[in-house]
N, C-alpha and C. Protein backbone atom coordinates (compact mmCIF):
# COMPACT_ATOMS: atom_id res chain seq x y z
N UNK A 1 -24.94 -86.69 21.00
CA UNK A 1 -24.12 -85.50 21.10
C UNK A 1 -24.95 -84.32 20.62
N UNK A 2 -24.81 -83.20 21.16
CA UNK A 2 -25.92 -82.06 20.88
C UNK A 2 -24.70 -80.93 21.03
N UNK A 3 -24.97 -79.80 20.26
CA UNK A 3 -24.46 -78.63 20.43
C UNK A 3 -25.40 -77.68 19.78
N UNK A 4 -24.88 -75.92 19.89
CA UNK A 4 -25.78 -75.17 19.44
C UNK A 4 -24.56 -74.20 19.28
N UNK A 5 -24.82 -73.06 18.19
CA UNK A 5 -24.05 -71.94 17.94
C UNK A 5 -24.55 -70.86 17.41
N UNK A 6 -24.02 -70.15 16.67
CA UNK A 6 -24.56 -69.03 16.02
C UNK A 6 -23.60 -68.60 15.27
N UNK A 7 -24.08 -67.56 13.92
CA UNK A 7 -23.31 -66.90 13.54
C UNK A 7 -23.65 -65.67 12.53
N UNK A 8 -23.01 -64.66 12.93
CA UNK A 8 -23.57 -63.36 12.07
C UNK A 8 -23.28 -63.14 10.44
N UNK A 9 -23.98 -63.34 9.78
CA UNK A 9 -23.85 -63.43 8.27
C UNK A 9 -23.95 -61.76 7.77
N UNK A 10 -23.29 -61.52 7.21
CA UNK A 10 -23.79 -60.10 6.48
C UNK A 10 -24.61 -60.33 4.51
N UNK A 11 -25.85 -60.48 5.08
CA UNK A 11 -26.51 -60.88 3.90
C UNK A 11 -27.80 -61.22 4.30
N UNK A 12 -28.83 -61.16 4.16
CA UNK A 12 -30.14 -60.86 4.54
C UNK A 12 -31.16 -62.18 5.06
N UNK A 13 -31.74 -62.30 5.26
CA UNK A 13 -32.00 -63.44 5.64
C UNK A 13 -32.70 -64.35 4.26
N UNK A 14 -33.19 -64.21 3.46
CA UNK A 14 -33.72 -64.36 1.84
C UNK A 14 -32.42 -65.20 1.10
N UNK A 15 -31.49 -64.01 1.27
CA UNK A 15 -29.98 -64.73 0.73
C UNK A 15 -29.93 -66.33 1.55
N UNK A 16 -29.45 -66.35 2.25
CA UNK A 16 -29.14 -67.26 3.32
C UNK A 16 -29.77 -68.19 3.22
N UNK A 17 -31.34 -68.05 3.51
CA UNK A 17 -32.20 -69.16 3.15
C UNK A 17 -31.86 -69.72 2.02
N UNK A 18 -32.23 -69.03 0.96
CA UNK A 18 -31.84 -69.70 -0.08
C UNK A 18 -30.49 -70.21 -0.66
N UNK A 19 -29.21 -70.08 -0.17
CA UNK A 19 -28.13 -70.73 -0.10
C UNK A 19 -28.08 -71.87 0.76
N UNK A 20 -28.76 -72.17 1.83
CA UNK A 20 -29.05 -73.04 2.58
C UNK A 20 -29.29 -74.21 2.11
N UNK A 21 -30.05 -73.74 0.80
CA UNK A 21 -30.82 -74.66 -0.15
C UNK A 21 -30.24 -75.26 -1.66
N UNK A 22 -29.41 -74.62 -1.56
CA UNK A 22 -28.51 -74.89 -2.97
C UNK A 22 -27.39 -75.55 -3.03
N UNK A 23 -27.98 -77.07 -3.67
CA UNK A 23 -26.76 -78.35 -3.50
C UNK A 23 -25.29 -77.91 -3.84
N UNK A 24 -25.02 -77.02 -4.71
CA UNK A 24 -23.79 -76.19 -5.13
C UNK A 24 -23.04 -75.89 -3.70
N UNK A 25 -23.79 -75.11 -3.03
CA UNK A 25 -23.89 -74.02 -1.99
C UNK A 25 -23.17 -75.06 -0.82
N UNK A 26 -24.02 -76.17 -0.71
CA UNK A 26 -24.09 -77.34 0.17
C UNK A 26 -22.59 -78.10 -0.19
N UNK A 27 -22.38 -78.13 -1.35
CA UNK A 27 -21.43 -78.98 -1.80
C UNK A 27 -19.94 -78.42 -1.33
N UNK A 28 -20.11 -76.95 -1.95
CA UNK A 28 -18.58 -76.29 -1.31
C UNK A 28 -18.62 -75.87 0.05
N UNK A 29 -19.67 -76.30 1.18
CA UNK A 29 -19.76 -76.00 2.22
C UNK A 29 -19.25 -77.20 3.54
N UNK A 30 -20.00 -78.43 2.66
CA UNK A 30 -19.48 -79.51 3.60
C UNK A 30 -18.61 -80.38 3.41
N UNK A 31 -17.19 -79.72 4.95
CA UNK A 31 -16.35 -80.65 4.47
C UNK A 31 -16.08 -82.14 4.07
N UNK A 32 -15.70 -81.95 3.08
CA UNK A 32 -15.13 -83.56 2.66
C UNK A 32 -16.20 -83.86 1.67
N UNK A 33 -17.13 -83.42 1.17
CA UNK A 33 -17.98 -83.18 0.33
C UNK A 33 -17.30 -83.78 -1.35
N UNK A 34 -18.29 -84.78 -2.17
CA UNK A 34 -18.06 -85.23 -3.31
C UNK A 34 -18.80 -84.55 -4.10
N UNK A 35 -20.12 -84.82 -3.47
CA UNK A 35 -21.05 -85.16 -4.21
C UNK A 35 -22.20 -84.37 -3.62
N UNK A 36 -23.52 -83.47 -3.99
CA UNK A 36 -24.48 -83.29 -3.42
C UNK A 36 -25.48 -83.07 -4.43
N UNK A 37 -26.86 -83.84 -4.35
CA UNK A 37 -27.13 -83.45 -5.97
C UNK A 37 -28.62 -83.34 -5.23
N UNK A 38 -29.62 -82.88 -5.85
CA UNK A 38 -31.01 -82.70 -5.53
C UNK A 38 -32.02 -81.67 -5.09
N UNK A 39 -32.43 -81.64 -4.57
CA UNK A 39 -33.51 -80.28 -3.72
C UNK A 39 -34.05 -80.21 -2.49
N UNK A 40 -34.89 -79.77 -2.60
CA UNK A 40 -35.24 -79.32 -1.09
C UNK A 40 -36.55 -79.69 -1.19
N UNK A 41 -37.18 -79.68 -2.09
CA UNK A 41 -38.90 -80.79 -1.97
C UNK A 41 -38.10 -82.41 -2.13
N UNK A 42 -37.43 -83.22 -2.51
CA UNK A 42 -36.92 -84.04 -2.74
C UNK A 42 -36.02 -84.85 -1.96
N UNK A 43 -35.23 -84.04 -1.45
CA UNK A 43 -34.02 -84.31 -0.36
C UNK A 43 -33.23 -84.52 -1.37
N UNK A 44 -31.90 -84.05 -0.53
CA UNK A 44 -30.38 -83.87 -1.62
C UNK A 44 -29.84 -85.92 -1.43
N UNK A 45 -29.13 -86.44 -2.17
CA UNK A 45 -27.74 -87.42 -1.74
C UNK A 45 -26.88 -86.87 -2.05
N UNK A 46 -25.83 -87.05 -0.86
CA UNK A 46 -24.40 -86.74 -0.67
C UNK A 46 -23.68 -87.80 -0.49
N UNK A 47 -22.41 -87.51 -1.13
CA UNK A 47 -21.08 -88.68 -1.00
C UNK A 47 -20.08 -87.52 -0.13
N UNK A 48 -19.79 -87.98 0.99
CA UNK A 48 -19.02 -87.35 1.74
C UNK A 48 -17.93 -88.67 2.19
N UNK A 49 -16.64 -87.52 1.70
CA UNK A 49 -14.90 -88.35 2.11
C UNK A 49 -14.40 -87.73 3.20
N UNK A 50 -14.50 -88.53 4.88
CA UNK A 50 -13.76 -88.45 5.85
C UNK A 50 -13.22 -89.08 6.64
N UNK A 51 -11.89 -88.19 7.33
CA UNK A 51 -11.58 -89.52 8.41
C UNK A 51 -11.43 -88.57 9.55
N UNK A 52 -11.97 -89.73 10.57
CA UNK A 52 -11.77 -89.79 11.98
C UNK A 52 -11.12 -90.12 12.62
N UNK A 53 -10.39 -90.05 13.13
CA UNK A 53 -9.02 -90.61 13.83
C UNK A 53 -8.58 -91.41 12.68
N UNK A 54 -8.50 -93.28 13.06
CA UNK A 54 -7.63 -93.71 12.38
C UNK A 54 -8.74 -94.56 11.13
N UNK A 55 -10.20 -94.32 11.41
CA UNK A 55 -11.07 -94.31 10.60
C UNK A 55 -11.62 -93.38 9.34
N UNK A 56 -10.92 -93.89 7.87
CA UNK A 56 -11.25 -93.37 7.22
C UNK A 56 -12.73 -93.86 6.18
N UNK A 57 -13.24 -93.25 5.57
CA UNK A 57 -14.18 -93.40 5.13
C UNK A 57 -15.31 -92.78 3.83
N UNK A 58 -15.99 -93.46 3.32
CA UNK A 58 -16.81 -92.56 1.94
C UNK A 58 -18.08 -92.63 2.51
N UNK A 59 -18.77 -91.93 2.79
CA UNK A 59 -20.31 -91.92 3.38
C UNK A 59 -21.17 -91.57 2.21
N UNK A 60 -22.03 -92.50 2.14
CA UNK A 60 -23.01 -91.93 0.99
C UNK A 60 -25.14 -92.04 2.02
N UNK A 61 -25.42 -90.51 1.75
CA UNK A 61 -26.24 -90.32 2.09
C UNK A 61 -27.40 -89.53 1.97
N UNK A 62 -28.50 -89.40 2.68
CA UNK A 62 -29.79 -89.04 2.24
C UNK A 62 -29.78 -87.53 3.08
N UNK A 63 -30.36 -86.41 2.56
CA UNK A 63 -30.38 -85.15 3.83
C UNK A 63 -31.88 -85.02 3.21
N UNK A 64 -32.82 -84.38 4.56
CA UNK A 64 -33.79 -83.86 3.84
C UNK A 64 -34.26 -82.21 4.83
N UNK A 65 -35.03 -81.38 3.81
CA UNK A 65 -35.59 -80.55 4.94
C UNK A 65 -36.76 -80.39 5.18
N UNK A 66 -36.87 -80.45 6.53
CA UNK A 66 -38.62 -80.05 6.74
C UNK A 66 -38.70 -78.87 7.65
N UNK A 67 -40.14 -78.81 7.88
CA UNK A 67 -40.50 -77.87 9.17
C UNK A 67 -39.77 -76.53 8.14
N UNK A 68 -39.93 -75.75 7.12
CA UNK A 68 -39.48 -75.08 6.52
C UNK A 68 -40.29 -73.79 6.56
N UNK A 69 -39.77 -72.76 7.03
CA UNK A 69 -40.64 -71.47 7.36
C UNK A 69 -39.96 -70.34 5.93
N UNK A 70 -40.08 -70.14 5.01
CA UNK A 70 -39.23 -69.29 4.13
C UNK A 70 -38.59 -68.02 4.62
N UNK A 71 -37.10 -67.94 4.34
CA UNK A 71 -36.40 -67.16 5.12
C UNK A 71 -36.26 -67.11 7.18
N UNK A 72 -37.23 -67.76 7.48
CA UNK A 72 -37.01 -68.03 8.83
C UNK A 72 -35.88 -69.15 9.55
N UNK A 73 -36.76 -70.40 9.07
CA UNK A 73 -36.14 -71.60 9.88
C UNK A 73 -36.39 -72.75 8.97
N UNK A 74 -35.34 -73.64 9.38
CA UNK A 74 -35.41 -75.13 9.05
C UNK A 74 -35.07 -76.44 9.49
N UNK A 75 -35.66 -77.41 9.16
CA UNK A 75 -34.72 -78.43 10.19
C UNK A 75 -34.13 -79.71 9.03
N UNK A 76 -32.94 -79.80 9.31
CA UNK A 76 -31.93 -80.45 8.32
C UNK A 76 -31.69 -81.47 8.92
N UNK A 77 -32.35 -82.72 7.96
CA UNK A 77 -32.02 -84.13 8.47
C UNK A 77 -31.44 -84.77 7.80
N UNK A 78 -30.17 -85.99 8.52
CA UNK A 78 -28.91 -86.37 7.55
C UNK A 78 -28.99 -87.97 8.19
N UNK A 79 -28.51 -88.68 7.07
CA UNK A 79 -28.02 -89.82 7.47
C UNK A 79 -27.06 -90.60 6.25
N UNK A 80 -26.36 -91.26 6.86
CA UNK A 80 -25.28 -91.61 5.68
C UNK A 80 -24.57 -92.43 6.45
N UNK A 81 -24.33 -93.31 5.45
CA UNK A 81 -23.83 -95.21 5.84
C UNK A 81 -22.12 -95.25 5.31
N UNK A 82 -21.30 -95.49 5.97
CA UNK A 82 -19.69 -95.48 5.60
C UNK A 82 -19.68 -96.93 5.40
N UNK A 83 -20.21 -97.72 5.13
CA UNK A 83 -19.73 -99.52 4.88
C UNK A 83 -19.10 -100.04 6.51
N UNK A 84 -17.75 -100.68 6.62
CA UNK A 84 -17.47 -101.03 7.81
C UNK A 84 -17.03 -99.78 8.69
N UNK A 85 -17.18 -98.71 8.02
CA UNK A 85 -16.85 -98.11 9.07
C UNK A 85 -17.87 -97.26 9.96
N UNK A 86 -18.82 -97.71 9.78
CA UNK A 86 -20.62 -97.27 10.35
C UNK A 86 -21.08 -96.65 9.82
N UNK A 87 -21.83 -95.73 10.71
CA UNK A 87 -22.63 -94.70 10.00
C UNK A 87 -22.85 -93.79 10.91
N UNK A 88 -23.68 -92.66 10.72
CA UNK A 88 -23.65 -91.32 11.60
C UNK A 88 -25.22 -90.99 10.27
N UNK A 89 -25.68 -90.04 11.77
CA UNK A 89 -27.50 -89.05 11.39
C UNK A 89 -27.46 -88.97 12.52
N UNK A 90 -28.23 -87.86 12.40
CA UNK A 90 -28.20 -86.39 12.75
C UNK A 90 -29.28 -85.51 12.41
N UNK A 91 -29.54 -84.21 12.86
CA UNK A 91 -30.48 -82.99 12.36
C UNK A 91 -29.75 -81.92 13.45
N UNK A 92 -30.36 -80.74 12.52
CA UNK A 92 -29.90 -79.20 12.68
C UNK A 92 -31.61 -78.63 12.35
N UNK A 93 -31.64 -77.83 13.78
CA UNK A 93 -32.57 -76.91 13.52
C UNK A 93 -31.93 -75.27 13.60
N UNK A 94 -32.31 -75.15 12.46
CA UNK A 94 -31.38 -73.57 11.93
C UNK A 94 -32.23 -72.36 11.96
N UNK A 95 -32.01 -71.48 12.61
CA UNK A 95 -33.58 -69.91 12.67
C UNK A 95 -32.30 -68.77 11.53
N UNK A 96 -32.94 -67.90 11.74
CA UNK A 96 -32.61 -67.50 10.63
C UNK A 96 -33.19 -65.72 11.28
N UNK A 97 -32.43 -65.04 11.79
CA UNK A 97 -32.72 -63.60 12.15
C UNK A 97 -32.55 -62.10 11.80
N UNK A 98 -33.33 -61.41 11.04
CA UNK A 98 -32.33 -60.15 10.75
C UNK A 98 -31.47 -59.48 11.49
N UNK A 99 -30.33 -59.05 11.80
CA UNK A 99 -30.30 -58.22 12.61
C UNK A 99 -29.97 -56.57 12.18
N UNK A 100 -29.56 -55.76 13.18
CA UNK A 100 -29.99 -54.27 13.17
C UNK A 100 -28.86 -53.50 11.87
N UNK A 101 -28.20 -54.40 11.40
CA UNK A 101 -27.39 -54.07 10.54
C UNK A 101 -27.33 -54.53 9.31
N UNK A 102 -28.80 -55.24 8.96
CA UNK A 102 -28.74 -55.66 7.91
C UNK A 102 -28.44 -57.13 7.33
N UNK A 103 -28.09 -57.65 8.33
CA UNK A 103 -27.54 -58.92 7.65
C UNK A 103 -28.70 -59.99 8.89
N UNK A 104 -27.76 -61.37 9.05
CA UNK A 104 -28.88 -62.32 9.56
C UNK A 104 -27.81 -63.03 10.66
N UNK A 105 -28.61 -63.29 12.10
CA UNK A 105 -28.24 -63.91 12.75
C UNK A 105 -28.58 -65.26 12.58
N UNK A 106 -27.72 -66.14 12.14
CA UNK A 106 -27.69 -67.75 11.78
C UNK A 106 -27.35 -68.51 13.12
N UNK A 107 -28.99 -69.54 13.74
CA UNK A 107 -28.48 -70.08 15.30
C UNK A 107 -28.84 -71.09 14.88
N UNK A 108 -28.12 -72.04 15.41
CA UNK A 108 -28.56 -73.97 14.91
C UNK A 108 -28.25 -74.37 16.48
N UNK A 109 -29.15 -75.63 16.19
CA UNK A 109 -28.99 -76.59 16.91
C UNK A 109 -28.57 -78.27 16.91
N UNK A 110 -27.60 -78.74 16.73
CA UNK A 110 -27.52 -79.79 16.23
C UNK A 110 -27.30 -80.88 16.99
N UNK A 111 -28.09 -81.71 16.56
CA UNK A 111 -27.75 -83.49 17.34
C UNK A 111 -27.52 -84.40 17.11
N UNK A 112 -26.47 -84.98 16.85
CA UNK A 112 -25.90 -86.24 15.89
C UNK A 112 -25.40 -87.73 16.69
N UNK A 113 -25.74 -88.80 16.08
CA UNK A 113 -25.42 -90.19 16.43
C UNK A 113 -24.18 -90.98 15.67
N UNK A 114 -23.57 -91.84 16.28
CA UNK A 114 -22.68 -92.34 15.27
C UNK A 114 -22.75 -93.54 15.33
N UNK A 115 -22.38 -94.93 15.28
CA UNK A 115 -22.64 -96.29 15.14
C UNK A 115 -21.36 -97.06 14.17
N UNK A 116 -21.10 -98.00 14.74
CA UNK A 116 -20.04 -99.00 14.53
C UNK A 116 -18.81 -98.59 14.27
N UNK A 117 -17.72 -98.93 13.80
CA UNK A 117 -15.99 -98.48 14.21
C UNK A 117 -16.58 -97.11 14.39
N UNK A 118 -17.03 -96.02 14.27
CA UNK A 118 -17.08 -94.76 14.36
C UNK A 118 -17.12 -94.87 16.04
N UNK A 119 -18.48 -95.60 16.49
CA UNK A 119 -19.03 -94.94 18.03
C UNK A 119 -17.73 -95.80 18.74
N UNK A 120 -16.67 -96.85 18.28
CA UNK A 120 -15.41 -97.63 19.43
C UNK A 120 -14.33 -96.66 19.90
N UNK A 121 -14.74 -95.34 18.70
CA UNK A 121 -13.41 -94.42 18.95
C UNK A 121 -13.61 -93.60 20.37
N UNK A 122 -14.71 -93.88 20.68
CA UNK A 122 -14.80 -93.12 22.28
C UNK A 122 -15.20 -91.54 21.62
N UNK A 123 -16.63 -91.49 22.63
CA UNK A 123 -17.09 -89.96 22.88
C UNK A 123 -16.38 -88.71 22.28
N UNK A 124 -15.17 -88.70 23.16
CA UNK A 124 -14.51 -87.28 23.12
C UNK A 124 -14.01 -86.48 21.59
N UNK A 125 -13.56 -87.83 21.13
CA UNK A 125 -13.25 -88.01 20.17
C UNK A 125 -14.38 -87.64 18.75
N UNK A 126 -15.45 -88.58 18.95
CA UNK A 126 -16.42 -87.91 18.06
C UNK A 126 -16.79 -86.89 18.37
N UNK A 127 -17.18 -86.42 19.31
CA UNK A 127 -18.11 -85.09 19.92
C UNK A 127 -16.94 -83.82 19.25
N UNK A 128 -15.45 -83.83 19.71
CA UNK A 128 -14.88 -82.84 19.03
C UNK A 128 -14.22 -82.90 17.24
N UNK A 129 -14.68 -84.05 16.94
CA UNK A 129 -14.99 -84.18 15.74
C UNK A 129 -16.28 -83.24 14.76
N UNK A 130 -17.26 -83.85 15.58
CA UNK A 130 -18.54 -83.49 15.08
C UNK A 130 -18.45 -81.68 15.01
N UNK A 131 -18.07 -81.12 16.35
CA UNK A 131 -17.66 -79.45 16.50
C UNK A 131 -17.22 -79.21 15.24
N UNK A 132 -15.94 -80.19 15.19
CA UNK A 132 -15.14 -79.34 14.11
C UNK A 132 -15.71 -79.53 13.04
N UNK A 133 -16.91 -79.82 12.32
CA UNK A 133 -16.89 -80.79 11.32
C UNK A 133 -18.30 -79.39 11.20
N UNK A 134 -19.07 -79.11 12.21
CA UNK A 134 -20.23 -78.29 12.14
C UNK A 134 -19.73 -76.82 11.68
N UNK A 135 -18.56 -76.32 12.92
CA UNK A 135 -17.95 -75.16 12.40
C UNK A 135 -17.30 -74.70 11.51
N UNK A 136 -16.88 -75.65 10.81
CA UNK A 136 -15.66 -75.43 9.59
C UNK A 136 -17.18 -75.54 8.29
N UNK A 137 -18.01 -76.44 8.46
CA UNK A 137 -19.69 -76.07 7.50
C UNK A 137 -19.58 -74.71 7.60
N UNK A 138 -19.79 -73.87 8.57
CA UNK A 138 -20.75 -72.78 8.93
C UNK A 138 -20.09 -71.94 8.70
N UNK A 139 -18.13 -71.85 8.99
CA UNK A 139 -17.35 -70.71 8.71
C UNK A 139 -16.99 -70.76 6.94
N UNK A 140 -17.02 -72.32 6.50
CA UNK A 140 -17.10 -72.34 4.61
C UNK A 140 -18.56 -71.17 3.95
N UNK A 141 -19.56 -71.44 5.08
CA UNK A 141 -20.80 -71.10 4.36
C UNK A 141 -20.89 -69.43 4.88
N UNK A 142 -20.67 -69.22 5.92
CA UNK A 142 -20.26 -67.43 5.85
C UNK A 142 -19.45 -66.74 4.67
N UNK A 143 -18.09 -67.96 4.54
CA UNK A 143 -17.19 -67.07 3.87
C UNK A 143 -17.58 -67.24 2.18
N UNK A 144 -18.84 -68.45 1.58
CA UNK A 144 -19.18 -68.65 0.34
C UNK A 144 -20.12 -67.67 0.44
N UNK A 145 -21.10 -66.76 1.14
CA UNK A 145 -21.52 -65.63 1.02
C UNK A 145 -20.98 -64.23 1.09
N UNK A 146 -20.15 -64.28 2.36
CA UNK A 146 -19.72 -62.96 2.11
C UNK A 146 -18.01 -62.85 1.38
N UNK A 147 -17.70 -63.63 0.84
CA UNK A 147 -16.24 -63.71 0.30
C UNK A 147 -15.46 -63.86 1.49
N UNK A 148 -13.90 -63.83 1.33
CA UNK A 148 -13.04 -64.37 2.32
C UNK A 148 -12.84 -63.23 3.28
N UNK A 149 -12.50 -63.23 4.44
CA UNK A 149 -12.36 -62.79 5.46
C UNK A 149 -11.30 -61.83 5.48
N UNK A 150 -11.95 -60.92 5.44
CA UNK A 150 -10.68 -59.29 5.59
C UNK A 150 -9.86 -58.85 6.59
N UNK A 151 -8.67 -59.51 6.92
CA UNK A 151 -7.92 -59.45 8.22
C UNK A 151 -7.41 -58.42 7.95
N UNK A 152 -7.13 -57.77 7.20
CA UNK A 152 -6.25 -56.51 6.76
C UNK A 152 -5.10 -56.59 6.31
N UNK A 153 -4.33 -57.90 6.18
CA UNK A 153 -3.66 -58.67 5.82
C UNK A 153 -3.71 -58.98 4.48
N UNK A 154 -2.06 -58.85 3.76
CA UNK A 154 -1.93 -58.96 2.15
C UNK A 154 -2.66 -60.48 1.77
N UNK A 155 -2.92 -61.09 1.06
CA UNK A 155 -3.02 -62.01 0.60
C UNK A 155 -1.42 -62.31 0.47
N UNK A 156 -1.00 -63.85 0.69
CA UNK A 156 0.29 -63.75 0.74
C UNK A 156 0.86 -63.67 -0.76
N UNK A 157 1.90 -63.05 -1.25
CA UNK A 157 2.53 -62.66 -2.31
C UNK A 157 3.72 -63.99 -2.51
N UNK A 158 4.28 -63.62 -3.55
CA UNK A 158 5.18 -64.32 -4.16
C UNK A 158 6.17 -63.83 -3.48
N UNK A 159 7.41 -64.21 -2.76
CA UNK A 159 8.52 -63.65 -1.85
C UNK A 159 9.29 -63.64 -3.29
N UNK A 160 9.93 -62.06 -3.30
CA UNK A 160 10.89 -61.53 -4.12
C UNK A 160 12.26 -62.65 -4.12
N UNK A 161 13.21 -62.77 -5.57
CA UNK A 161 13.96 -63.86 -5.04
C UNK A 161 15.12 -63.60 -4.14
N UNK A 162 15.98 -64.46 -3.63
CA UNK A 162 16.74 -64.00 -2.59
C UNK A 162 18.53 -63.75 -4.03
N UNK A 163 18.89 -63.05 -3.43
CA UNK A 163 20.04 -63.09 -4.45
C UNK A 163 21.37 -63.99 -3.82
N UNK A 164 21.97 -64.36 -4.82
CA UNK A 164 22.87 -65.44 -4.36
C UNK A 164 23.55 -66.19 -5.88
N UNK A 165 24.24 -67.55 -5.66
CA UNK A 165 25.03 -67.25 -6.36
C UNK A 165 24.18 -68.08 -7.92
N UNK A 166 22.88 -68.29 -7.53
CA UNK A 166 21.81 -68.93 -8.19
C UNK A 166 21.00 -68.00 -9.27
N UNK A 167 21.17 -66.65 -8.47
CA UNK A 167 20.29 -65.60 -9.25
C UNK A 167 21.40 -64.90 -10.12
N UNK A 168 20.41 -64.29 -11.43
CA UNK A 168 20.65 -63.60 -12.17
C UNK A 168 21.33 -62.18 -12.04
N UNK A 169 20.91 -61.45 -11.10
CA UNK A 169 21.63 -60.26 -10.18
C UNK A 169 22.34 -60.05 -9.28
């Protein structure tokens, strides 16, 4: 399964890189995320909790990066074993662009495998798994840099109470 995307970060490309790189960073980024401990000369392990359809699962695994250009590009390699419920690896090659406003155009490419109860659930199924699983990374890791998303919209409030024969007034 292969896909590719992009996304406009407002934050420089320096920032980015280096959040890219920070198991913290990594940890509140990927969903279902336990555990991420290590570096980037080293390679991180991650304990990641998910389910797939009716396959649930604890994946514990190895990521590493190479091909590392500072502030440019990288390529992010993953693999991680769920017990009976298989395993899945993968890599992301990620560029890393200024653009005219200051911030960084973030483009990946990603290609991932899956293996045993995971690959019986049928294609469609993983493939729009995997989407959701890349985009919800990438929209956590925009919004852990630039804070939450400004719809213009209150943060929702506490609803005033309703009066009745419960309330005080």
């Amino acid at each position: 399964m292969q896909m590719s995307d992009q996304r406009e970060i407002k934050a420089d490309p320096a920032t980015v890189y280096a959040a890219l790189l920070d198991p913290d960073m990594l940890k509140n980024c990927v969903p279902g995320a336990q555990e991420v401990t290590g570096n980037p000369q080293d390679g991180y392990e991650a304990t990641v909790v998910q389910k797939v359809g009716p396959v649930k699962a604890t994946f514990k695994g190895q990521v590493s990066m190479t091909d590392m250009v500072e502030n440019e590009k990288m390529t992010i390699t993953g693999e991680g074993k769920g017990g009976a419920a298989g395993f899945a690896k993968g890599g992301a090659v990620v560029t890393l662009e200024p653009t005219d406003a200051g911030g960084t155009l973030l483009s990946y490419d990603v290609e991932a495998k899956v293996g045993g109860k995971l690959a019986q659930l049928g294609s469609r199924l993983i493939d729009g798994f995997a989407k959701k699983m890349a985009d919800q990374f990438f929209s956590n890791f925009v919004e852990q840099i630039e804070g939450p998303a400004e719809d213009g919209e209150p943060v929702a409030e506490e609803a005033p109470a309703k009066k009745g024969w419960f309330s005080k007034t």
